[in-house]
Protein backbone atom coordinates (compact mmCIF):
# COMPACT_ATOMS: atom_id res chain seq x y z
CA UNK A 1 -0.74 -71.22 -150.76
CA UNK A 2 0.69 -68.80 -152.46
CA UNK A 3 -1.57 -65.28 -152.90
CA UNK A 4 -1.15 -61.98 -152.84
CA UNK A 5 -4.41 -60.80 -152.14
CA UNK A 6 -6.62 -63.52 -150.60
CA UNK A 7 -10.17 -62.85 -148.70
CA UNK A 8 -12.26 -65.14 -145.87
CA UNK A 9 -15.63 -66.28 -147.28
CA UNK A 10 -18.18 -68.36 -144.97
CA UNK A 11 -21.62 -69.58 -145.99
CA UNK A 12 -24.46 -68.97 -143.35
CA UNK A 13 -26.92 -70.76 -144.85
CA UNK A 14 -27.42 -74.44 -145.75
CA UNK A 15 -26.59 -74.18 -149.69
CA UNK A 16 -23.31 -73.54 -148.88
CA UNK A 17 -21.37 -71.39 -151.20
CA UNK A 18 -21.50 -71.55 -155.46
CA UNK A 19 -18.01 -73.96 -156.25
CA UNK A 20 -18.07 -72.90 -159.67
CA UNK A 21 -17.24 -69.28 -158.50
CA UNK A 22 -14.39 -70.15 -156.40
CA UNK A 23 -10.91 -70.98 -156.44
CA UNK A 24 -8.92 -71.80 -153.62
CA UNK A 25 -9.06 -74.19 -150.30
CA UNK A 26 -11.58 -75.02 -148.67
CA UNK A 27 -13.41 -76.43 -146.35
CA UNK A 28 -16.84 -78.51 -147.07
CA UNK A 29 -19.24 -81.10 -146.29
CA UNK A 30 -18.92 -83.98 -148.75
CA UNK A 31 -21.95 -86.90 -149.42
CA UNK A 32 -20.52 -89.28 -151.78
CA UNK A 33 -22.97 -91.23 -154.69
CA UNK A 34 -21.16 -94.74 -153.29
CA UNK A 35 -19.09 -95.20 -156.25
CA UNK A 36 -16.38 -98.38 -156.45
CA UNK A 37 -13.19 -95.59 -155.23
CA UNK A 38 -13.70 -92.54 -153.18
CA UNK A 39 -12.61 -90.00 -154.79
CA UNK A 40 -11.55 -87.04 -152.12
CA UNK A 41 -8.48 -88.54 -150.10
CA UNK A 42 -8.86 -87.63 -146.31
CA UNK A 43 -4.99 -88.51 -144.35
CA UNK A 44 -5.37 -89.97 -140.81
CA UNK A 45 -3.24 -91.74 -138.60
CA UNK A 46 -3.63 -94.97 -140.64
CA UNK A 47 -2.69 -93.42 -143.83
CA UNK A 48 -4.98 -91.78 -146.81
CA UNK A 49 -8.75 -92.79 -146.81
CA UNK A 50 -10.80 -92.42 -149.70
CA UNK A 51 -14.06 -92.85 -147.73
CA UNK A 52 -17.85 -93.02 -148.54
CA UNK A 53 -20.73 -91.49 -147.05
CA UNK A 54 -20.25 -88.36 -145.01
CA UNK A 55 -17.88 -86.26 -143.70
CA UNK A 56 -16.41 -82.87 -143.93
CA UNK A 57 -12.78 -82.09 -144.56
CA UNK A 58 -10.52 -79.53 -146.48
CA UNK A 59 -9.49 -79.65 -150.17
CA UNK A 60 -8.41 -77.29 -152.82
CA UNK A 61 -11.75 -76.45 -155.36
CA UNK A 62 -10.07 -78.67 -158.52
CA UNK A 63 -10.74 -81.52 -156.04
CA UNK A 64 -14.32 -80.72 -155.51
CA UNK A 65 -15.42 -79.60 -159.00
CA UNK A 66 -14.23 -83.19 -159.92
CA UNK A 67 -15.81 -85.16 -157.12
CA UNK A 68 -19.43 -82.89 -157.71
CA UNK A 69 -18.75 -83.27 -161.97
CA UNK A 70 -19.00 -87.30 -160.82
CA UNK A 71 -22.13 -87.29 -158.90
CA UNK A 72 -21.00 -86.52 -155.27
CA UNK A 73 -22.89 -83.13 -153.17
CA UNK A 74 -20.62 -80.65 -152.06
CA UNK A 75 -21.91 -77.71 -149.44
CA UNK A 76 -18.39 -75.32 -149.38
CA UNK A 77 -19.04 -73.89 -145.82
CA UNK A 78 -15.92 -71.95 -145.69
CA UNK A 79 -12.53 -70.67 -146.76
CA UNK A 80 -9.80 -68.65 -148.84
């Protein structure tokens, strides 16, 4: 991740932080709208998951503004 000049920002409350403010990686709790293909990838053991329901992972904040612009709810807890 290339920066020159990057700062720490954590949410302490349960709104989470404002994605359309932010660019970077984070980390976030994801509930998906059940759609036919998941569409944040989480990697495993197995392989890459594109799961459904909820769960928390990091992804970069083109990622998220796509999954939330198709319905999903993102709460960005944390990150650069």
């Amino acid at each position: 991740m290339p920066a020159l000049n990057c700062h720490w920002v954590e949410s302490y409350n349960s709104e989470g932080l404002d994605l359309s403010n932010l660019f970077k990686v984070f980390h976030a709790k994801v509930e998906t709208n059940y759609q036919y293909l998941g569409l944040l990838p989480i990697r495993n053991k197995d392989g890459i998951l594109l799961p459904e329901g909820n769960f928390e992972k990091v992804w970069a904040t083109p990622e998220l503004k796509l999954a939330k612009g198709h319905g999903y709810k993102i709460t960005v807890i944390k990150g650069f």
